[in-house]
Protein backbone atom coordinates (compact mmCIF):
# COMPACT_ATOMS: atom_id res chain seq x y z
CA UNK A 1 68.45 90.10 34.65
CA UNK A 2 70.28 92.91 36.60
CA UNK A 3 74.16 93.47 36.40
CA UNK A 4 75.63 93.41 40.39
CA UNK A 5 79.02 94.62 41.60
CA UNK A 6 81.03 91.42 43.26
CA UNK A 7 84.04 91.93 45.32
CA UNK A 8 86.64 89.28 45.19
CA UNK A 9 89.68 88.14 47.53
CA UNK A 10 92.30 90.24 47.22
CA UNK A 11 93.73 89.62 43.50
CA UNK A 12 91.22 86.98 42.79
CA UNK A 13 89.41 88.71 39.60
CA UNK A 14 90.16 86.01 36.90
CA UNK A 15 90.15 83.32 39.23
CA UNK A 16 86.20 84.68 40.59
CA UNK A 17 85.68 85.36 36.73
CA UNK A 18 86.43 82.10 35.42
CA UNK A 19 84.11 80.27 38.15
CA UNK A 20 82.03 82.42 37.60
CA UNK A 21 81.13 81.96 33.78
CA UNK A 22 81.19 78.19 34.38
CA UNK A 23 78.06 78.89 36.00
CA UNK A 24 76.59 80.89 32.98
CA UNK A 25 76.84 84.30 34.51
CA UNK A 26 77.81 87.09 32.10
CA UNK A 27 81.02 88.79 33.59
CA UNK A 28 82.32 92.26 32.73
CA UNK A 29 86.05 93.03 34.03
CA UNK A 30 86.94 96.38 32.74
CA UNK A 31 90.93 96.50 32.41
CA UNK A 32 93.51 99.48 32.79
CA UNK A 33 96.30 99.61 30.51
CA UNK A 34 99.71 101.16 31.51
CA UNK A 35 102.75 101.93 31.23
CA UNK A 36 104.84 100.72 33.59
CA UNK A 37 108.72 99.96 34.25
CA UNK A 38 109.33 96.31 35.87
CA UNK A 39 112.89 94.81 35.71
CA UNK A 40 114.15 97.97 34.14
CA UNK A 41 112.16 97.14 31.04
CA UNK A 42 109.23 99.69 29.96
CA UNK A 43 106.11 97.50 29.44
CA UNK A 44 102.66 97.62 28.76
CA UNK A 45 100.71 95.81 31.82
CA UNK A 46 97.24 95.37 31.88
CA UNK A 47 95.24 95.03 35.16
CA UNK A 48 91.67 95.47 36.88
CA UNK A 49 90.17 98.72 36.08
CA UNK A 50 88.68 98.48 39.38
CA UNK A 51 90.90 96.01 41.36
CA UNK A 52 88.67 93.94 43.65
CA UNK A 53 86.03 94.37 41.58
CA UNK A 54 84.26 92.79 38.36
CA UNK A 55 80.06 93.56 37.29
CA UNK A 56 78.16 90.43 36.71
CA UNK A 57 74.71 89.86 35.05
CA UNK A 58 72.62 87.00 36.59
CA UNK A 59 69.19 86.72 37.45
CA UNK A 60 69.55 87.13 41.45
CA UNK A 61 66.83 84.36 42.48
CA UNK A 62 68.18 81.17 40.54
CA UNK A 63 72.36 82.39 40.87
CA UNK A 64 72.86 84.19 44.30
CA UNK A 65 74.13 80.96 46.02
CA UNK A 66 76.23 79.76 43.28
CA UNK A 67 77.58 83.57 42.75
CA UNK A 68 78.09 83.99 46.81
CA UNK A 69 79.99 80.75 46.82
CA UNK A 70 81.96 80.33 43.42
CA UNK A 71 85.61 80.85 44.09
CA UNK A 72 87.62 84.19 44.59
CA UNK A 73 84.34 85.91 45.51
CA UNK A 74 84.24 87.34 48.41
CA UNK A 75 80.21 89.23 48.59
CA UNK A 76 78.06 90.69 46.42
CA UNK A 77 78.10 94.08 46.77
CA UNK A 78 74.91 95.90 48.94
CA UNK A 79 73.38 98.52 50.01
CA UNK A 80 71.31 97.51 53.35
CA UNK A 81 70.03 94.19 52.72
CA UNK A 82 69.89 94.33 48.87
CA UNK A 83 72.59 93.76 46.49
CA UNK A 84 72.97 96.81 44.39
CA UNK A 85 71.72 96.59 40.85
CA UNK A 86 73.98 98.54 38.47
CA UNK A 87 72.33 100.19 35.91
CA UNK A 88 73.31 99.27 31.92
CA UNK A 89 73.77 102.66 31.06
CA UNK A 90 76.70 102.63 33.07
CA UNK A 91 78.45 99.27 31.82
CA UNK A 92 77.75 100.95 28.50
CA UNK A 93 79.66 103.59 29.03
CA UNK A 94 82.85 101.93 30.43
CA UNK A 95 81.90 100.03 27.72
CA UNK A 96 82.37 102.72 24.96
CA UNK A 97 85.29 104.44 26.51
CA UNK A 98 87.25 100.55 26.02
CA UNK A 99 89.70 100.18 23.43
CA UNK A 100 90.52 96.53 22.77
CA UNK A 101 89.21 95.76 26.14
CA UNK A 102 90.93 98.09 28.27
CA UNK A 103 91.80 101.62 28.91
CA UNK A 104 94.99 103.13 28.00
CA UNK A 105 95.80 105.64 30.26
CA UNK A 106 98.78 108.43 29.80
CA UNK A 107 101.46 109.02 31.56
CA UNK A 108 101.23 111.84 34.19
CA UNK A 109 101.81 115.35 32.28
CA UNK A 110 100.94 117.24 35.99
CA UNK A 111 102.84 119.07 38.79
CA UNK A 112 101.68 119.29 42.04
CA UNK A 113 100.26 122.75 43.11
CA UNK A 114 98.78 122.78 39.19
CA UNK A 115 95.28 123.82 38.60
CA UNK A 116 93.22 121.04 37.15
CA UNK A 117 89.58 120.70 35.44
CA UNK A 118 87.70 117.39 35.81
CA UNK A 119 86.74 117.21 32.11
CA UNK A 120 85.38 113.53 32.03
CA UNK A 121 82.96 111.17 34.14
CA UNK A 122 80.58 112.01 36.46
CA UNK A 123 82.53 115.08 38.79
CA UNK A 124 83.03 116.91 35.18
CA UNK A 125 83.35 120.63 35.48
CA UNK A 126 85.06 120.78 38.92
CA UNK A 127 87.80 122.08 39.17
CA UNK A 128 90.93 120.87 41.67
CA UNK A 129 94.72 121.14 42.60
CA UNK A 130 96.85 118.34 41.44
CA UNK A 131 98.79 116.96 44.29
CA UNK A 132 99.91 113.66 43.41
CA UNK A 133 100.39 111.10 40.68
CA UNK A 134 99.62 107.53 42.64
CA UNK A 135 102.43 104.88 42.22
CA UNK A 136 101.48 101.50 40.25
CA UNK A 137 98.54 103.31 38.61
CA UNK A 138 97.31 106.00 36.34
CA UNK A 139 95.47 107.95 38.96
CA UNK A 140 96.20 110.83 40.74
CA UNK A 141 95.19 112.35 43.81
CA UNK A 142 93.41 116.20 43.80
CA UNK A 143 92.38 118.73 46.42
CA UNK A 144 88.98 119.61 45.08
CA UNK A 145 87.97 123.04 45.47
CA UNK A 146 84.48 124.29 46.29
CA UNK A 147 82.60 127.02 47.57
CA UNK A 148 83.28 126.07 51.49
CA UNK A 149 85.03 123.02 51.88
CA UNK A 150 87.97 121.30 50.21
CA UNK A 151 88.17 117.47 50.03
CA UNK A 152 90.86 115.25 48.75
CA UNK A 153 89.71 113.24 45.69
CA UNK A 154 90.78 110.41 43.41
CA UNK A 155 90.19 110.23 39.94
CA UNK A 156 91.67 109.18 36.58
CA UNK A 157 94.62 111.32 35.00
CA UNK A 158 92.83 110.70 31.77
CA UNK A 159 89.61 112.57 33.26
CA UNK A 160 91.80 115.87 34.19
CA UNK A 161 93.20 118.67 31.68
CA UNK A 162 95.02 121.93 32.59
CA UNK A 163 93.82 125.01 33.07
C-alpha cells in the first residue's frame, strides 16, 4: 500500500476523512496550530496544515472507486494519468515535526524589507526578503533571491530565521 494526496471540496477535510476511514483507509491530516484573535478573544485554533488536502494509505486497485466517490473528496491527486504516490519518508517527517498532532506555529517576529534564511524543509539554505506575513495563517510571503532571477515564494514563518 502507497500513501496518495486527495483533494477535498472546499472545507470538506473531516467530513472526506471520516468517510473515508469508514472504508478502512488510513488517513493522515496534518493540523496547524495558531494563534489567532476571533471575537476579540485570543485563541488557539487548529486547522488543516494543508487546507484542501489530507494523505491517505490504501491499496489503489481494491479502494480507488470507493476513495474517488466517498464524500467531501473531490480527486485523487495525479500526475498524467497516475495518482501520485507519496513517499513515507515524507509523512514521517511531518510526522516528527507534530506536537500533539499539530504544528504550533509563532507569531510573526519579521518586517518587511528584512533579510531572511530558509533554515527548515526542503528550500533550506536560501536565502530571501520578507515581504509579508499572510492573514489567517502562519505563513509569510518572501522574494527569494538567486543568482539571476527573483521569484516570490511561500513558506512557513517557522522555517525562516534572521540574518
Amino acid at each position: 500500500m502507497h500513501w496518495y494526496v486527495i483533494s477535498t471540496k472546499p472545507h470538506h477535510e473531516r467530513i472526506a476523512q471520516l468517510s473515508l476511514e469508514q472504508f478502512g483507509v488510513e488517513i493522515y491530516f496534518p493540523q496547524l496550530k495558531e494563534r489567532r484573535i476571533v471575537r476579540r478573544v485570543r485563541k488557539d485554533v487548529v486547522g488543516p496544515l494543508f487546507p484542501g488536502y489530507l494523505f491517505a494509505r490504501f491499496n489503489l486497485e481494491s479502494h480507488y472507486r470507493a476513495v474517488i466517490h466517498a464524500r467531501g473528496v473531490r480527486k485523487i491527486v495525479s500526475f498524467g494519468e497516475n495518482p501520485a504516490i507519496v513517499d513515507d519518508y515524507l509523512i514521517d517527517s511531518i510526522k516528527g515535526k507534530l506536537s500533539e498532532n499539530s504544528f504550533n506555529m509563532r507569531s510573526s517576529e519579521f518586517t518587511p524589507g528584512q533579510v531572511v534564511r530558509i533554515h527548515d524543509g526542503p528550500l533550506r539554505g536560501l536565502e530571501g526578503i520578507f515581504q509579508k506575513g499572510m492573514t489567517g495563517s502562519q505563513r509569510a510571503i518572501l522574494l527569494l533571491r538567486a543568482v539571476s532571477f527573483q521569484a516570490r515564494l511561500v513558506v512557513n514563518l517557522g522555517d525562516i530565521v534572521n540574518l
